[in-house]
PDB file of N, CA and C in Angstrom:
ATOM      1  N   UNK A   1      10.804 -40.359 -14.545  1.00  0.00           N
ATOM      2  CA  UNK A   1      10.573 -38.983 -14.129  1.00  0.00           C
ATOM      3  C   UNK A   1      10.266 -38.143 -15.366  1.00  0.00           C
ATOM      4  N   UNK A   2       9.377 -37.467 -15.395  1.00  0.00           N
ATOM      5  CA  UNK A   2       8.855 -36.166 -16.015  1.00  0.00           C
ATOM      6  C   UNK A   2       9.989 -35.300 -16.706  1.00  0.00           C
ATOM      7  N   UNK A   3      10.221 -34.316 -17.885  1.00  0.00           N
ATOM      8  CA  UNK A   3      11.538 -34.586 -18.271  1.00  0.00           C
ATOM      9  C   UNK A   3      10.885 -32.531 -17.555  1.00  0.00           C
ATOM     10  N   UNK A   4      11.373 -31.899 -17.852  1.00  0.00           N
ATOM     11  CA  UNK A   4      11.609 -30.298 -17.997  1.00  0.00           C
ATOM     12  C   UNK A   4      10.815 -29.908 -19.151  1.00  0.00           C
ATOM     13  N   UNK A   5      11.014 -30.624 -20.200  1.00  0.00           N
ATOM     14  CA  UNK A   5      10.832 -30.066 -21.419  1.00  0.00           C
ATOM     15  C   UNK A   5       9.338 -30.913 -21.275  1.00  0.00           C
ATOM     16  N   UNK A   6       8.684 -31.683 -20.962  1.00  0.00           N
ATOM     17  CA  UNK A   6       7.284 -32.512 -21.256  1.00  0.00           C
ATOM     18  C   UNK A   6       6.540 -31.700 -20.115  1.00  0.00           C
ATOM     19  N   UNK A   7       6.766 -31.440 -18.529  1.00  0.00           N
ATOM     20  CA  UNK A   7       5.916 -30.597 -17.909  1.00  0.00           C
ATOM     21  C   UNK A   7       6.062 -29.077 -18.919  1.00  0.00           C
ATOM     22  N   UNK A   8       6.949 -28.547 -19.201  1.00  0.00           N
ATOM     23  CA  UNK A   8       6.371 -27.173 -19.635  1.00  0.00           C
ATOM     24  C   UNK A   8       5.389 -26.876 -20.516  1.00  0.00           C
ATOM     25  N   UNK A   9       5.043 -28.222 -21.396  1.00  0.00           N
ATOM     26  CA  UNK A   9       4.248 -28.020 -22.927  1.00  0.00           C
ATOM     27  C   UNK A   9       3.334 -28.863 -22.789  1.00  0.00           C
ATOM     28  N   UNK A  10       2.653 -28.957 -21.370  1.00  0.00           N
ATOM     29  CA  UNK A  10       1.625 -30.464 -20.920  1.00  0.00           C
ATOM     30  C   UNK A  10       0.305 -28.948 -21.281  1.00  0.00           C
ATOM     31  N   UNK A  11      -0.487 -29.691 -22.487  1.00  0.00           N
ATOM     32  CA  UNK A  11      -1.633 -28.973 -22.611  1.00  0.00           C
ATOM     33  C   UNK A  11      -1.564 -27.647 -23.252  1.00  0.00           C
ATOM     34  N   UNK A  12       0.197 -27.308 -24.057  1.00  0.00           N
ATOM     35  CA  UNK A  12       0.084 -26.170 -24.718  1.00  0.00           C
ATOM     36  C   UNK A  12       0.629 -25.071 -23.379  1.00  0.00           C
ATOM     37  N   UNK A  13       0.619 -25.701 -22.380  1.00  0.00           N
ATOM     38  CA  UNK A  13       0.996 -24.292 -21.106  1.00  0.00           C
ATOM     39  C   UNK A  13       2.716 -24.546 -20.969  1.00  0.00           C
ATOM     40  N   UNK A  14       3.449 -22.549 -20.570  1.00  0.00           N
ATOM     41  CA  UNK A  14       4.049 -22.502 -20.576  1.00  0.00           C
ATOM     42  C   UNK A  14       4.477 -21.746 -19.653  1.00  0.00           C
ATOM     43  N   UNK A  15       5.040 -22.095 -18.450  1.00  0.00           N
ATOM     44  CA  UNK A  15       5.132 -21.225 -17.478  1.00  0.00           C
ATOM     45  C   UNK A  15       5.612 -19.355 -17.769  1.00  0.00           C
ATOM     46  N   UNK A  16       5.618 -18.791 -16.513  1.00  0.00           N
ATOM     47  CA  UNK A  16       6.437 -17.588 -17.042  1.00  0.00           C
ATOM     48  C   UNK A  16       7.964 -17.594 -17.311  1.00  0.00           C
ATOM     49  N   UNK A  17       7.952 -16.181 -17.993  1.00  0.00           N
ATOM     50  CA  UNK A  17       9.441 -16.348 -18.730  1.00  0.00           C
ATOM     51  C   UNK A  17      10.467 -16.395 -17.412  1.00  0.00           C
ATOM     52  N   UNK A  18      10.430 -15.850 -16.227  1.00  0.00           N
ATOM     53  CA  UNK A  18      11.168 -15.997 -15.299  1.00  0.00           C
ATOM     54  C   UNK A  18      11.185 -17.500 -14.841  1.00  0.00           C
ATOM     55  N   UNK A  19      10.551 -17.954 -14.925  1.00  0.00           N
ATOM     56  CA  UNK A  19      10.426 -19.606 -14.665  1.00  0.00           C
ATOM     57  C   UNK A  19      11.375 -20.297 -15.230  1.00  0.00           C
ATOM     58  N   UNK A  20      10.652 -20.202 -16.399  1.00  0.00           N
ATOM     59  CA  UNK A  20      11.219 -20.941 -18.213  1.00  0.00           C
ATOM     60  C   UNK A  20      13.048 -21.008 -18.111  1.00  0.00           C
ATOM     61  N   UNK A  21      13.243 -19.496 -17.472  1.00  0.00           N
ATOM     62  CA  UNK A  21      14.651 -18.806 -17.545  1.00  0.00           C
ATOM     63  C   UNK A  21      14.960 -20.138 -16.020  1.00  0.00           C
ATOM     64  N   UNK A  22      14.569 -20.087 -14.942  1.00  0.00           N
ATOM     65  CA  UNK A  22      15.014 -20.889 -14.156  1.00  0.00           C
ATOM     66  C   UNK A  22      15.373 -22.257 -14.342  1.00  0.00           C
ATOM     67  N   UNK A  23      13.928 -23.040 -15.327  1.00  0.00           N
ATOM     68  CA  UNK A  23      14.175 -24.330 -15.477  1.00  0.00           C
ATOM     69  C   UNK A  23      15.432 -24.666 -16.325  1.00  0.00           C
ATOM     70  N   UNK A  24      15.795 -23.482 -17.192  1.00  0.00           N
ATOM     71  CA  UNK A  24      16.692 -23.585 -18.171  1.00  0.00           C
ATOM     72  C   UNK A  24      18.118 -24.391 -17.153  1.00  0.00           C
ATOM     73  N   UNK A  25      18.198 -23.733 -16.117  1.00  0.00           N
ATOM     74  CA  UNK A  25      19.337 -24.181 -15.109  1.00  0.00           C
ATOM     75  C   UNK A  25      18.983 -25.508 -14.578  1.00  0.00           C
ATOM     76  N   UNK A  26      18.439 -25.873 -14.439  1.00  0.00           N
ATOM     77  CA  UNK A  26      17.949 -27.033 -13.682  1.00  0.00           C
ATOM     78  C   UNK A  26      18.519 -28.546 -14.770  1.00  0.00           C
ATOM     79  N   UNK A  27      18.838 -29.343 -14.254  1.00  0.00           N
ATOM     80  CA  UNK A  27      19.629 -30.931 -14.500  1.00  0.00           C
ATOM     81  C   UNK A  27      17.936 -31.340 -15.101  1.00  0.00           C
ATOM     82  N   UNK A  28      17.410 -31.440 -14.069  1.00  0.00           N
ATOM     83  CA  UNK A  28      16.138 -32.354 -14.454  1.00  0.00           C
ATOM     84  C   UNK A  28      14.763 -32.018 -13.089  1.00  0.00           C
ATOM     85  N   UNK A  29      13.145 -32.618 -13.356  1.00  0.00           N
ATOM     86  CA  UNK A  29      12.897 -32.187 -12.494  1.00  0.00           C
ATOM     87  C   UNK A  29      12.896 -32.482 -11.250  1.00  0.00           C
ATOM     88  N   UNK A  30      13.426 -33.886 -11.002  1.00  0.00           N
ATOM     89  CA  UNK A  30      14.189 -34.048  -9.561  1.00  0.00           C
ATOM     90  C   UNK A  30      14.587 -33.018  -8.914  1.00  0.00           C
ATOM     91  N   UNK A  31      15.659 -32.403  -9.445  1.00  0.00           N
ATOM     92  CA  UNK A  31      16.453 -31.350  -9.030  1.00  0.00           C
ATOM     93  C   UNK A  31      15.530 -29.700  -8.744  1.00  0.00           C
ATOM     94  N   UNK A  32      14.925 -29.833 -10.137  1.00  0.00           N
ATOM     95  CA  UNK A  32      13.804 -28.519 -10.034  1.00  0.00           C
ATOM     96  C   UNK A  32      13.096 -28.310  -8.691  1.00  0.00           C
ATOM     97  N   UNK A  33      12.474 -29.255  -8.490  1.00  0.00           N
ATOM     98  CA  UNK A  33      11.557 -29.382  -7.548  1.00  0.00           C
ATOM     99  C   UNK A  33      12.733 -29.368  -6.090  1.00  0.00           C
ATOM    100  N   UNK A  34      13.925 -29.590  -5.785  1.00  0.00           N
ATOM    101  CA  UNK A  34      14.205 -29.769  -4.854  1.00  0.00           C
ATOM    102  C   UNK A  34      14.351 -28.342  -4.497  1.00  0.00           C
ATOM    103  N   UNK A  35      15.317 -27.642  -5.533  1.00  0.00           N
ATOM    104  CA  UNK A  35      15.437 -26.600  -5.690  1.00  0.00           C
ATOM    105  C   UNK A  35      15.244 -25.238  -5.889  1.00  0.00           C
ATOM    106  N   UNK A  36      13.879 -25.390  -6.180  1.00  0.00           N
ATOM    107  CA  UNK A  36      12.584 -24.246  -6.182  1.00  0.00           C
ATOM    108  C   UNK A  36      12.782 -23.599  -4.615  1.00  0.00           C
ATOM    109  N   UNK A  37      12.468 -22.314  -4.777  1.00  0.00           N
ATOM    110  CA  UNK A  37      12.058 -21.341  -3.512  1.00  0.00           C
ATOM    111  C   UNK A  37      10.959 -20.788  -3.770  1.00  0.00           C
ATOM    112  N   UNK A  38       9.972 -21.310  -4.948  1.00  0.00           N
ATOM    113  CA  UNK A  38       8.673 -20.275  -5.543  1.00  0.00           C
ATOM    114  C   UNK A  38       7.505 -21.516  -4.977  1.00  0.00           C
ATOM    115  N   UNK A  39       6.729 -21.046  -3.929  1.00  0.00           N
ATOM    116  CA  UNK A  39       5.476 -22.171  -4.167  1.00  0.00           C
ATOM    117  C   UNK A  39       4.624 -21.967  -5.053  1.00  0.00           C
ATOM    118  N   UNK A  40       4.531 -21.288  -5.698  1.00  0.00           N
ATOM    119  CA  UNK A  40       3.713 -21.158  -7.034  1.00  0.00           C
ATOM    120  C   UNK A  40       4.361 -21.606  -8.061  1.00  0.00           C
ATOM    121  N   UNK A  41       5.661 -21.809  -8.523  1.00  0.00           N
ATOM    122  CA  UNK A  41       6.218 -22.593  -9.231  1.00  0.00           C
ATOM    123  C   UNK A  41       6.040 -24.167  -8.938  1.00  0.00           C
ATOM    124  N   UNK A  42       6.428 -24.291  -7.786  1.00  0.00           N
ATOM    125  CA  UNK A  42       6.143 -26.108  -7.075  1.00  0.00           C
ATOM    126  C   UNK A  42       4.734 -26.327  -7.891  1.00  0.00           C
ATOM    127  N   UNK A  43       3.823 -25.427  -7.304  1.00  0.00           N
ATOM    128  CA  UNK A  43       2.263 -25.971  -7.633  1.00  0.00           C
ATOM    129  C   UNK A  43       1.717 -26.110  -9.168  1.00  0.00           C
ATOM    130  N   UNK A  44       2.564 -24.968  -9.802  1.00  0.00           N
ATOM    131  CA  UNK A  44       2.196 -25.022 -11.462  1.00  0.00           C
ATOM    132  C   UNK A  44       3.113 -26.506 -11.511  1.00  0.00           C
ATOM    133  N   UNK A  45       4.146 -26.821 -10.949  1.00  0.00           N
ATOM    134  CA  UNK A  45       4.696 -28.161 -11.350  1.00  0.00           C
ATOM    135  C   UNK A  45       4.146 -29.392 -11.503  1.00  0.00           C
ATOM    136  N   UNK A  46       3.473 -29.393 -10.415  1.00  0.00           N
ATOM    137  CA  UNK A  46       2.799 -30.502  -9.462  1.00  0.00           C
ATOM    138  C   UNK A  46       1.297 -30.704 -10.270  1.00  0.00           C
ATOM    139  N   UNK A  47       1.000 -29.601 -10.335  1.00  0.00           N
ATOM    140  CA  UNK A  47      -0.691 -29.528 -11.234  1.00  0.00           C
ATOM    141  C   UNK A  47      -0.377 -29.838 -13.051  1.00  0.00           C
ATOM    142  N   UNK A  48       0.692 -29.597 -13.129  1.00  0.00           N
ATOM    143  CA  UNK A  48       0.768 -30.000 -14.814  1.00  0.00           C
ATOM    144  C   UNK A  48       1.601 -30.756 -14.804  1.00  0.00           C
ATOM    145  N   UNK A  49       1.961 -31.666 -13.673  1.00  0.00           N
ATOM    146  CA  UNK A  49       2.862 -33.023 -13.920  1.00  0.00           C
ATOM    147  C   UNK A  49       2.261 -34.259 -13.284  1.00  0.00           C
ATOM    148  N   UNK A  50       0.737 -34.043 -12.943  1.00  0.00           N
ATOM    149  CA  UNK A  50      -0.003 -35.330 -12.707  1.00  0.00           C
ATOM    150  C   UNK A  50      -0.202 -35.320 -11.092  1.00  0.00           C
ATOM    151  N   UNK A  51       0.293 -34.429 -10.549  1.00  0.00           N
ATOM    152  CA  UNK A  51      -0.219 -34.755  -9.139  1.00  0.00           C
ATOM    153  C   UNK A  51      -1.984 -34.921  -9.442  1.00  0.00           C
ATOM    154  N   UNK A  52      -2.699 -35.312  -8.361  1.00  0.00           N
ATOM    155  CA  UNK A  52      -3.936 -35.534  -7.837  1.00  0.00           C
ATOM    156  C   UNK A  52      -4.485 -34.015  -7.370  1.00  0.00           C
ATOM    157  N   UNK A  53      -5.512 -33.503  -8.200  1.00  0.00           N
ATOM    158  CA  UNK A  53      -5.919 -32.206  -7.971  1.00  0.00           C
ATOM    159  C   UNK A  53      -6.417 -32.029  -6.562  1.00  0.00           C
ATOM    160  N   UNK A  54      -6.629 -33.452  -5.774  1.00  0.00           N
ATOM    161  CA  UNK A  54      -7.367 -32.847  -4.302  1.00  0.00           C
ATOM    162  C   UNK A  54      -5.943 -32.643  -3.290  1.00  0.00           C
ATOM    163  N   UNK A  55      -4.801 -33.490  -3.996  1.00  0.00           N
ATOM    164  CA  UNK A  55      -4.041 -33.265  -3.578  1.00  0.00           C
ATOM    165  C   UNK A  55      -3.229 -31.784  -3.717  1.00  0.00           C
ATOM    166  N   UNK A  56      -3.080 -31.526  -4.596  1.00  0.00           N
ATOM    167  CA  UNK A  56      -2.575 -30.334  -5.226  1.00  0.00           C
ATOM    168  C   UNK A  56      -3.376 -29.217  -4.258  1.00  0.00           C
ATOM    169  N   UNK A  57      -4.677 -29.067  -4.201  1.00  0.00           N
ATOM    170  CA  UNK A  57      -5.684 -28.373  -3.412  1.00  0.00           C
ATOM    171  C   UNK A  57      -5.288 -28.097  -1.823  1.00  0.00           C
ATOM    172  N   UNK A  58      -5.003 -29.229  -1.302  1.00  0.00           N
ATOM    173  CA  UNK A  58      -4.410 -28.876   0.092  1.00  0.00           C
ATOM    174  C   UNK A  58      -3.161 -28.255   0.276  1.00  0.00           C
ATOM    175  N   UNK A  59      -1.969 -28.543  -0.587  1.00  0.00           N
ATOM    176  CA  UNK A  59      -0.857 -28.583  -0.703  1.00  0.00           C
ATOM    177  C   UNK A  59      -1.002 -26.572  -0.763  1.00  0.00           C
ATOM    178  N   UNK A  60      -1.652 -26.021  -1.840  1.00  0.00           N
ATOM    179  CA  UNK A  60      -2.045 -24.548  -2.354  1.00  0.00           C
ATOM    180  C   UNK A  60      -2.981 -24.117  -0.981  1.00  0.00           C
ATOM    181  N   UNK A  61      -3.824 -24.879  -0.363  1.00  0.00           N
ATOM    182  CA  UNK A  61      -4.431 -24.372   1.020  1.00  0.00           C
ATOM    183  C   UNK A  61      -3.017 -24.312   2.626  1.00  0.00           C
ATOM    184  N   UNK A  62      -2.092 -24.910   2.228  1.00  0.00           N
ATOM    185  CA  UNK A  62      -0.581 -24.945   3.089  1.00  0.00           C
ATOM    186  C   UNK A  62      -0.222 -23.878   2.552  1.00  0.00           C
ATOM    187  N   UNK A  63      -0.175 -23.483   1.607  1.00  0.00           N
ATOM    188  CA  UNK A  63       0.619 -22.236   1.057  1.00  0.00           C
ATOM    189  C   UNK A  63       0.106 -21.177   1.535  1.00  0.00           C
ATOM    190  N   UNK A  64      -1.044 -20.938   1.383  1.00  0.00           N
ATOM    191  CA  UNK A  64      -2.542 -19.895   1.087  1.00  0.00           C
ATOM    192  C   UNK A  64      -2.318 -19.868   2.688  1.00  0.00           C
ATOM    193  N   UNK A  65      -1.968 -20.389   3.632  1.00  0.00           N
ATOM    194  CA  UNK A  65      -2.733 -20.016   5.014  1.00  0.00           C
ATOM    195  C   UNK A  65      -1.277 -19.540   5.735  1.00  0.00           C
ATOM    196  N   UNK A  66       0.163 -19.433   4.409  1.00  0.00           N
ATOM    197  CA  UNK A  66       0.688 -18.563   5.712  1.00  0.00           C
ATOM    198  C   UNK A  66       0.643 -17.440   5.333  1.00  0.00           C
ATOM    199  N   UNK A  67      -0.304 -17.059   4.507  1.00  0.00           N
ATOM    200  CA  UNK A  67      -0.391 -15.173   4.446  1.00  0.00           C
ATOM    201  C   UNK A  67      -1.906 -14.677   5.446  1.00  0.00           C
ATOM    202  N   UNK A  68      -2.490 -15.550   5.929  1.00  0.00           N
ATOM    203  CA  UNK A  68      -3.142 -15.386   7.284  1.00  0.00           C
ATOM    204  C   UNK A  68      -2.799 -14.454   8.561  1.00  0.00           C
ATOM    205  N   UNK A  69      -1.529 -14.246   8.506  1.00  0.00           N
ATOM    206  CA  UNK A  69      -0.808 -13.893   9.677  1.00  0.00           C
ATOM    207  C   UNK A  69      -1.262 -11.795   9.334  1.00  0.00           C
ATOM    208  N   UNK A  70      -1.431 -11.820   7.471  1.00  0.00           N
ATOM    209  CA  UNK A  70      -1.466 -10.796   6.784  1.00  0.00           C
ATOM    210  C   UNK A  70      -2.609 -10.184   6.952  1.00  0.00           C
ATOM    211  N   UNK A  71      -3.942 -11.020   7.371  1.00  0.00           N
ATOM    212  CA  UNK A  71      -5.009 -10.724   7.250  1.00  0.00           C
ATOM    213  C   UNK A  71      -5.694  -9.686   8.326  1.00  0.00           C
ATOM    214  N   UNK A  72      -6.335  -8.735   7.783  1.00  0.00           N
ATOM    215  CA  UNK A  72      -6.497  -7.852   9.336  1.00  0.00           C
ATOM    216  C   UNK A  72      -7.606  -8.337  10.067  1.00  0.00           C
ATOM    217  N   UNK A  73      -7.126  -8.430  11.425  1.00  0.00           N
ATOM    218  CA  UNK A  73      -8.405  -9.040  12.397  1.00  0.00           C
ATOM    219  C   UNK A  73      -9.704  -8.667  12.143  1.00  0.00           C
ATOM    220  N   UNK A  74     -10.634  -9.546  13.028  1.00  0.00           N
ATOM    221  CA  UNK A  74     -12.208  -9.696  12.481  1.00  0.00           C
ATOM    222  C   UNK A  74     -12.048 -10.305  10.959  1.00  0.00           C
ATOM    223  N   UNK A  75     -11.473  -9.865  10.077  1.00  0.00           N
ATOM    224  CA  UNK A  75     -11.816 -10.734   8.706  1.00  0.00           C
ATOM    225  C   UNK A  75     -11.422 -11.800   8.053  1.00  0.00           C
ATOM    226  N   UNK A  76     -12.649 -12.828   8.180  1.00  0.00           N
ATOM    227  CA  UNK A  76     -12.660 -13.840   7.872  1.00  0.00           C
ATOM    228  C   UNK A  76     -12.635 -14.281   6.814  1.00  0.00           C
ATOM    229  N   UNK A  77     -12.776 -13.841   5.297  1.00  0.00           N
ATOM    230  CA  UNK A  77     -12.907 -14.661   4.290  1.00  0.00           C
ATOM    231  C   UNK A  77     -12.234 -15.283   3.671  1.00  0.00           C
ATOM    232  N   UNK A  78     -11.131 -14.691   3.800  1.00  0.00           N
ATOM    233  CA  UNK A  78     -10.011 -15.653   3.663  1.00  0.00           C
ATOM    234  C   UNK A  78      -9.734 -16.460   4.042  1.00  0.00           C
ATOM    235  N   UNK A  79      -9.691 -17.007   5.360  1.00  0.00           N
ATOM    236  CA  UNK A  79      -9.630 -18.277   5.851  1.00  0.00           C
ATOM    237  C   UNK A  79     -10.462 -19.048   5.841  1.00  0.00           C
ATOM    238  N   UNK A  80     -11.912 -18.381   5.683  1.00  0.00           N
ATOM    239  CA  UNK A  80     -13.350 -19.375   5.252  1.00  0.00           C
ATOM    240  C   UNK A  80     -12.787 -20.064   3.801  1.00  0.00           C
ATOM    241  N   UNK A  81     -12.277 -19.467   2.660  1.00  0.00           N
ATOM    242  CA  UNK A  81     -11.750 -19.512   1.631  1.00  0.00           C
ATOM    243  C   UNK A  81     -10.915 -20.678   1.986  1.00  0.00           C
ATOM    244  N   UNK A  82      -9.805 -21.030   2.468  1.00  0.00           N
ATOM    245  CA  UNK A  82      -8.893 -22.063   2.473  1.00  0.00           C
ATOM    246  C   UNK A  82      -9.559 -23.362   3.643  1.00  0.00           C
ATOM    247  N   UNK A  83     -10.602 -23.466   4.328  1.00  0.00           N
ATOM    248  CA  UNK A  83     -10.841 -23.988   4.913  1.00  0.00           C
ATOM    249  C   UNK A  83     -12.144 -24.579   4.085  1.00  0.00           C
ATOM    250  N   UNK A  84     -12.744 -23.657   3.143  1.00  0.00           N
ATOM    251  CA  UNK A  84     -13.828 -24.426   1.981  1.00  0.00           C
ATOM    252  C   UNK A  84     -13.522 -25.453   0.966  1.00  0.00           C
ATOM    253  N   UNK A  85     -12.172 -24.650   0.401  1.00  0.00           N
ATOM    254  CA  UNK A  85     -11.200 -25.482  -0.327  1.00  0.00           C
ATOM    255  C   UNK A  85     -10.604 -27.258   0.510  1.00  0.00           C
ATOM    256  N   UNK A  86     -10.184 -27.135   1.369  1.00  0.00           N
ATOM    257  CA  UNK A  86      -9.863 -28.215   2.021  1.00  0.00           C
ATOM    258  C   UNK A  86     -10.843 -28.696   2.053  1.00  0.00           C
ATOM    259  N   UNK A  87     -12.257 -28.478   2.749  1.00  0.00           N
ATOM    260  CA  UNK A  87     -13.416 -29.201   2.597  1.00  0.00           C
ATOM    261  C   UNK A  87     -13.577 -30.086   0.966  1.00  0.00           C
ATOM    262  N   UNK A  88     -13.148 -28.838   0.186  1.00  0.00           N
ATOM    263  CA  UNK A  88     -14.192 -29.670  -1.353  1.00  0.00           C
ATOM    264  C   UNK A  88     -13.015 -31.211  -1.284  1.00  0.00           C
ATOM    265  N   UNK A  89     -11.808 -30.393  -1.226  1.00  0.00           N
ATOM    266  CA  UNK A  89     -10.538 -32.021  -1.259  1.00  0.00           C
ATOM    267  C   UNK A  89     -10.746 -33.027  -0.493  1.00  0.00           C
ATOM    268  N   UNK A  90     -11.833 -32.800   0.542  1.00  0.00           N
ATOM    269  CA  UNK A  90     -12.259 -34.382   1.166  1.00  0.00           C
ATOM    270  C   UNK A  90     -13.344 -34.127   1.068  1.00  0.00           C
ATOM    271  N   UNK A  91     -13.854 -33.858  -0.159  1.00  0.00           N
ATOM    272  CA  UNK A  91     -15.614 -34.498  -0.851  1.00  0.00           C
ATOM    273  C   UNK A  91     -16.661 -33.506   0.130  1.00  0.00           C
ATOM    274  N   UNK A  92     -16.278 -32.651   1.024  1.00  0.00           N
ATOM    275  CA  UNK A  92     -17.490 -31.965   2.296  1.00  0.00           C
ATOM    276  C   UNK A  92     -17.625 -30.590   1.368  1.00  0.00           C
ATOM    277  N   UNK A  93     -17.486 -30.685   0.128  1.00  0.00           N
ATOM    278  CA  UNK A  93     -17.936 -29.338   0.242  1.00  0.00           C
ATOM    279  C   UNK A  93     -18.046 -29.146  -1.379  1.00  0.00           C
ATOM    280  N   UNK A  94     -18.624 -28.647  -2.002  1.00  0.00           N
ATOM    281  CA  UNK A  94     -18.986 -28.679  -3.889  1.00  0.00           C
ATOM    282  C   UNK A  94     -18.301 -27.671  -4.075  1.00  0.00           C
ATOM    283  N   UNK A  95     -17.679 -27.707  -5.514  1.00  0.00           N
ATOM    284  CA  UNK A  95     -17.379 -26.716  -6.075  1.00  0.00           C
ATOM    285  C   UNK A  95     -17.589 -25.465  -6.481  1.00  0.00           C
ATOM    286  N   UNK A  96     -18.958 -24.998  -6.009  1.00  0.00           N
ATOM    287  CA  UNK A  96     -19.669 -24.159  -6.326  1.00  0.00           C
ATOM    288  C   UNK A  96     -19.702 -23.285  -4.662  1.00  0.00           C
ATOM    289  N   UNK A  97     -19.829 -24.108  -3.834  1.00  0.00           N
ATOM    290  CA  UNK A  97     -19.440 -23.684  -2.608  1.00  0.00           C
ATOM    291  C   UNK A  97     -17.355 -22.939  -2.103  1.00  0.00           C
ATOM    292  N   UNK A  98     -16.869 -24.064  -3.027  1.00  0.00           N
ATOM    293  CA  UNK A  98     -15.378 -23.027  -3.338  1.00  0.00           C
ATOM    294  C   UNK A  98     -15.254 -21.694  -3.901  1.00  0.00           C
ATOM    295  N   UNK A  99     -16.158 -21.517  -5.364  1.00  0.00           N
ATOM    296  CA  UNK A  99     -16.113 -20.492  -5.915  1.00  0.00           C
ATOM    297  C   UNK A  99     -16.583 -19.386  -5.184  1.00  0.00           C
ATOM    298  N   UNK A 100     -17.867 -19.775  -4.451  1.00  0.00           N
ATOM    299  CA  UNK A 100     -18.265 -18.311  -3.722  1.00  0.00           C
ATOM    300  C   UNK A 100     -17.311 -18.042  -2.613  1.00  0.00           C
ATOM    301  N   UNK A 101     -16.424 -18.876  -2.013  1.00  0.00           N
ATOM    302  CA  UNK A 101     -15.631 -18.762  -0.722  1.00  0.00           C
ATOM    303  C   UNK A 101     -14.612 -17.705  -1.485  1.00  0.00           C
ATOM    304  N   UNK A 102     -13.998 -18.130  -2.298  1.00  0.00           N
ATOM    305  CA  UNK A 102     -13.216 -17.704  -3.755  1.00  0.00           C
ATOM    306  C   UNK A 102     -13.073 -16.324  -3.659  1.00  0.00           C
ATOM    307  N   UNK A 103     -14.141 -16.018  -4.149  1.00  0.00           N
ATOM    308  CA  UNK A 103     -14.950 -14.641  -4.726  1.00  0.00           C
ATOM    309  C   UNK A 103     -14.689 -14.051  -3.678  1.00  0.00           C
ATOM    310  N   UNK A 104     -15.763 -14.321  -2.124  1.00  0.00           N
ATOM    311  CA  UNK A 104     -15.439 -13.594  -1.173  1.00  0.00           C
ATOM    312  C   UNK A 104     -14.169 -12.934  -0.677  1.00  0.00           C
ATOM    313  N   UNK A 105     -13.019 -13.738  -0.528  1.00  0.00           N
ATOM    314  CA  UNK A 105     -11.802 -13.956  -0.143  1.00  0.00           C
ATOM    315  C   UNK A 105     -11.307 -12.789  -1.272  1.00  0.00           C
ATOM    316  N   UNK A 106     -11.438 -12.537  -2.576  1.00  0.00           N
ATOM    317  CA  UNK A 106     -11.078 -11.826  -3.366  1.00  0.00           C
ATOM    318  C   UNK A 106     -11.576 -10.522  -3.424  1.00  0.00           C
ATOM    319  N   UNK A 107     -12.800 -10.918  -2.559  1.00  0.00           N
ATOM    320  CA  UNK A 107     -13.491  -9.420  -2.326  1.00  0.00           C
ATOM    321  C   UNK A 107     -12.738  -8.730  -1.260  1.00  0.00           C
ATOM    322  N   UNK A 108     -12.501  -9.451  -0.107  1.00  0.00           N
ATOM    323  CA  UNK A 108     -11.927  -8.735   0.738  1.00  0.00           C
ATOM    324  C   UNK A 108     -10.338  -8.047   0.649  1.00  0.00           C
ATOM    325  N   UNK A 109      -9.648  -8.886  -0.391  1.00  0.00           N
ATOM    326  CA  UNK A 109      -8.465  -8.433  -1.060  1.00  0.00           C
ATOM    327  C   UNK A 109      -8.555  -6.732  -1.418  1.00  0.00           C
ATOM    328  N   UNK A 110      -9.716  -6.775  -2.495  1.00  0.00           N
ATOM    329  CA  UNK A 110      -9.630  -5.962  -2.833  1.00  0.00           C
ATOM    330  C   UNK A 110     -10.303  -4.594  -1.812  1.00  0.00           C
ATOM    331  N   UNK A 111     -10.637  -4.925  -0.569  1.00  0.00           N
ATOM    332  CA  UNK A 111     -11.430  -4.011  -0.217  1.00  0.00           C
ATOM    333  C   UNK A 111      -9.938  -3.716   0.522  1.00  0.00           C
ATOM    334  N   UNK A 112      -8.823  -4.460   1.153  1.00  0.00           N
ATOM    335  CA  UNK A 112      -8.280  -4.145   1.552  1.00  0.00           C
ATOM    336  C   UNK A 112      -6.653  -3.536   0.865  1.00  0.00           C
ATOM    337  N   UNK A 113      -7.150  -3.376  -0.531  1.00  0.00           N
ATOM    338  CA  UNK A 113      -6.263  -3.107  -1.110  1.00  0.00           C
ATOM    339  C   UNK A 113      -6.653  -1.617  -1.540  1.00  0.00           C
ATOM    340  N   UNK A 114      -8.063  -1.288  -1.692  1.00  0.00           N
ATOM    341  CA  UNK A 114      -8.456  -0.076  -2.064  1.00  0.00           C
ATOM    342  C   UNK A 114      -8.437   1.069  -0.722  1.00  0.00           C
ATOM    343  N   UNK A 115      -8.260   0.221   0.404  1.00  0.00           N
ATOM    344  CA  UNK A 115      -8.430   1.040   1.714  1.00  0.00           C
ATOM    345  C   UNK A 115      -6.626   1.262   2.020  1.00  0.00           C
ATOM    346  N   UNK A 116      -5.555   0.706   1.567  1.00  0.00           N
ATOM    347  CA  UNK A 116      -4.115   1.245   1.127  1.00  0.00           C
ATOM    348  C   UNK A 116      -3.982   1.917   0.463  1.00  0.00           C
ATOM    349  N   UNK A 117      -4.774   2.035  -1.077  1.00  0.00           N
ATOM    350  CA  UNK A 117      -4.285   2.806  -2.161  1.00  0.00           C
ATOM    351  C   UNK A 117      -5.331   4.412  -1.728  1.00  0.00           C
ATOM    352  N   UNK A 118      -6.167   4.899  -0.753  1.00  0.00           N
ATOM    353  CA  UNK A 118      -7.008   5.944  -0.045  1.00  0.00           C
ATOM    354  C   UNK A 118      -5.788   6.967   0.082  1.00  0.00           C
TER     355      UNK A 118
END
């Protein structure tokens, strides 16, 4: 198993200090991982401890689709977004076709973030 101290410094990356401060508690990453309540912590785990990036990809598209519930009706890009992504992880769809799903999905963030802050 992967020690605590070898995922945090895989490639020079270092999670955030609230993290760093968590793993500090943690036995080992057996335990880390059981013990996590952050899916963005799981996934920085998982992506800098050798999981399989198409794997990792679906796993972040499970995450990504329960803030769906968030999304205001009629708009789609967001879920075009996690449903492009799943595509590229079983080879149906290029990377270049993610990025614009991406973008979109980020566009609509922000349109719906500027129509709160009005």
């Amino acid at each position: 198993m992967t020690t605590i101290e070898q995922v945090t410094r895989i490639a020079g990356r270092v999670p955030c200090g609230e993290a760093c401060e968590w793993l500090a508690t943690q036995t080992d990453m057996r335990a880390a991982w059981r013990n996590c309540e952050r899916a963005d912590w799981l996934l920085w785990f998982a992506g800098y401890g050798g999981v399989d990036r198409a794997e990792l990809v679906l796993a972040a598209c499970d995450c990504a689709e329960t803030a769906l519930a968030h999304v205001p009706g009629g708009e789609h890009r967001p879920r075009v977004a996690i449903e492009t992504a799943r595509a590229w992880a079983r080879g149906d769809a290029t990377l270049n076709e993610v990025r614009r799903a991406a973008a979109d999905a980020a566009e609509a963030a922000a349109e719906a973030y500027a129509d709160t802050a009005e």
